[in-house]
Protein backbone atom coordinates (compact mmCIF):
# COMPACT_ATOMS: atom_id res chain seq x y z
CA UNK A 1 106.89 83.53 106.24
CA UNK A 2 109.72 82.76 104.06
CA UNK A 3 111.57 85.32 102.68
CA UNK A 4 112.49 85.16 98.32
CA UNK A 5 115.81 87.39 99.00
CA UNK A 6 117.19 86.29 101.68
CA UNK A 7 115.54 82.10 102.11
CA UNK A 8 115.38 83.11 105.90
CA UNK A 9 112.08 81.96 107.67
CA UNK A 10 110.27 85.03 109.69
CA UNK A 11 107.94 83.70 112.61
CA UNK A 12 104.50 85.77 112.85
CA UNK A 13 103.91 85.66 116.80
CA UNK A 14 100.60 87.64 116.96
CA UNK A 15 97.53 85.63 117.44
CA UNK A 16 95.39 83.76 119.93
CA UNK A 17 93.56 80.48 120.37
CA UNK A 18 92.70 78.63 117.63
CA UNK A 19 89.72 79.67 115.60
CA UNK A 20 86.35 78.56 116.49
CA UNK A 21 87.14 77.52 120.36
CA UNK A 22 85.50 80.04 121.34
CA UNK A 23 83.06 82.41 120.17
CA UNK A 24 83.94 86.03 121.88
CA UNK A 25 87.99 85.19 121.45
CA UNK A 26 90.17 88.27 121.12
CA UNK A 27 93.22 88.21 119.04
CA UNK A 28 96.35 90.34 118.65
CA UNK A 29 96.60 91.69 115.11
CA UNK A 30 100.46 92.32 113.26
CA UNK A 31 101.52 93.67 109.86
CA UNK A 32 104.02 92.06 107.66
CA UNK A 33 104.76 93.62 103.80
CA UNK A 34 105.21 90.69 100.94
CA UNK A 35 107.62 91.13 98.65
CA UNK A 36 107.49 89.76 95.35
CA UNK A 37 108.25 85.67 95.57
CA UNK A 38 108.02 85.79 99.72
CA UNK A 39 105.38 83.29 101.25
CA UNK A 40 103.50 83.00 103.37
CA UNK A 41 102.58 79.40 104.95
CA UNK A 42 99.74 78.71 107.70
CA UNK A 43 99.26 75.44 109.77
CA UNK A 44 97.73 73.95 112.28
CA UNK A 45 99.56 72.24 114.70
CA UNK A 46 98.40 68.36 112.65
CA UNK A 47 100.75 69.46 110.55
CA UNK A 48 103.82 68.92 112.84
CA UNK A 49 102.52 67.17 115.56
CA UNK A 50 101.44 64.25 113.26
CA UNK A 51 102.86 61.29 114.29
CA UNK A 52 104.49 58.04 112.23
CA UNK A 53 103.96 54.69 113.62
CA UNK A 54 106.92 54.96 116.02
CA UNK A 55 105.73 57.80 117.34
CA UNK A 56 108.08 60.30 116.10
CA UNK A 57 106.07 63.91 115.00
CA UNK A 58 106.46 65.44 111.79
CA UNK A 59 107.82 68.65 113.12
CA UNK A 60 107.92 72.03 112.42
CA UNK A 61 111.73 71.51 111.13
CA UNK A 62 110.71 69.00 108.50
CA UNK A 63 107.80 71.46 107.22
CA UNK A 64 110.95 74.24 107.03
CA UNK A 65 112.94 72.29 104.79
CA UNK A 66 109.99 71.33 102.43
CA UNK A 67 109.20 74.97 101.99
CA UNK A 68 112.45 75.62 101.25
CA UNK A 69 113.22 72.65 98.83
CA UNK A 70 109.77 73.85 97.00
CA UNK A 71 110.35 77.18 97.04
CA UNK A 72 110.26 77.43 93.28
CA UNK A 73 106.92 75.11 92.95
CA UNK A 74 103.60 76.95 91.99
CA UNK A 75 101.85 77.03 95.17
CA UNK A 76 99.50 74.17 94.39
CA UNK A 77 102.20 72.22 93.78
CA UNK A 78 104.17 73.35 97.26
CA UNK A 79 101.23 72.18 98.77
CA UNK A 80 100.98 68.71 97.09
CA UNK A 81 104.86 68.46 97.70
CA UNK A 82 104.69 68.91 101.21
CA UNK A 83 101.11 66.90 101.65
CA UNK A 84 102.72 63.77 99.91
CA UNK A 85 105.86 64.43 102.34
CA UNK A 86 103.68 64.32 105.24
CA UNK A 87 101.81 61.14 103.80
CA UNK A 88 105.15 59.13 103.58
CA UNK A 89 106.28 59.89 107.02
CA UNK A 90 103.09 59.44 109.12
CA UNK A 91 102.41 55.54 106.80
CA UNK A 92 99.95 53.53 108.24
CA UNK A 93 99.79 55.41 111.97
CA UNK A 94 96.26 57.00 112.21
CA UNK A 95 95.71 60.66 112.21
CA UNK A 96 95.02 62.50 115.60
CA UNK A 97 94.58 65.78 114.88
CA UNK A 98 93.26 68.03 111.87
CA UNK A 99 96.06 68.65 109.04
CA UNK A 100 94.87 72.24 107.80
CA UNK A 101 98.04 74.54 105.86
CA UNK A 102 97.41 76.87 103.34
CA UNK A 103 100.41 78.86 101.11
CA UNK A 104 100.06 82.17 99.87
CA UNK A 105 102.48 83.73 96.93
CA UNK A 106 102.90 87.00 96.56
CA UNK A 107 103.73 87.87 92.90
């Protein structure tokens, strides 16, 4: 979650496996408030684990600094920001894994 005020980055640690791997999963549940401007930014781990053709990964650092450099972008346009970031650094290498993030606003 990145935070309007302040630009810091808050890490939500509750959760559990990945969706979908298997059907009775339990998962711990949190509670965060949104303030006007915060966001909120899921991903799987595609997103930073993708790798270019040298074999260096995306990383989670990388996706940090494109939230923060599109913090003022509509959140479609965060999105394509970060998507055509990714793009550019992974080239011609072939995807591995599913790239899945979603952005979320609060206004």
């Amino acid at each position: 979650m990145l935070r309007r005020r302040s630009g810091l980055i808050e890490r939500l640690e509750a959760g559990g496996i990945p969706l979908g791997i298997m059907e009775a999963a339990s998962y711990q549940s949190g509670e965060v408030t949104l303030e006007s401007g915060d966001w909120l930014a899921t991903f799987t781990d595609g997103v930073i684990e993708a790798e270019n053709s040298l074999q260096q990964e995306y990383r989670e650092g990388r996706l940090m600094t494109m939230l923060h450099s599109s913090v003022m972008l509509a959140p479609a346009m965060m999105l394509n920001s970060i998507m055509v970031d990714l793009d550019r650094f992974v080239g011609d290498a072939p995807q591995h894994d599913d790239v899945t993030c979603m952005l979320l606003r609060a206004d």
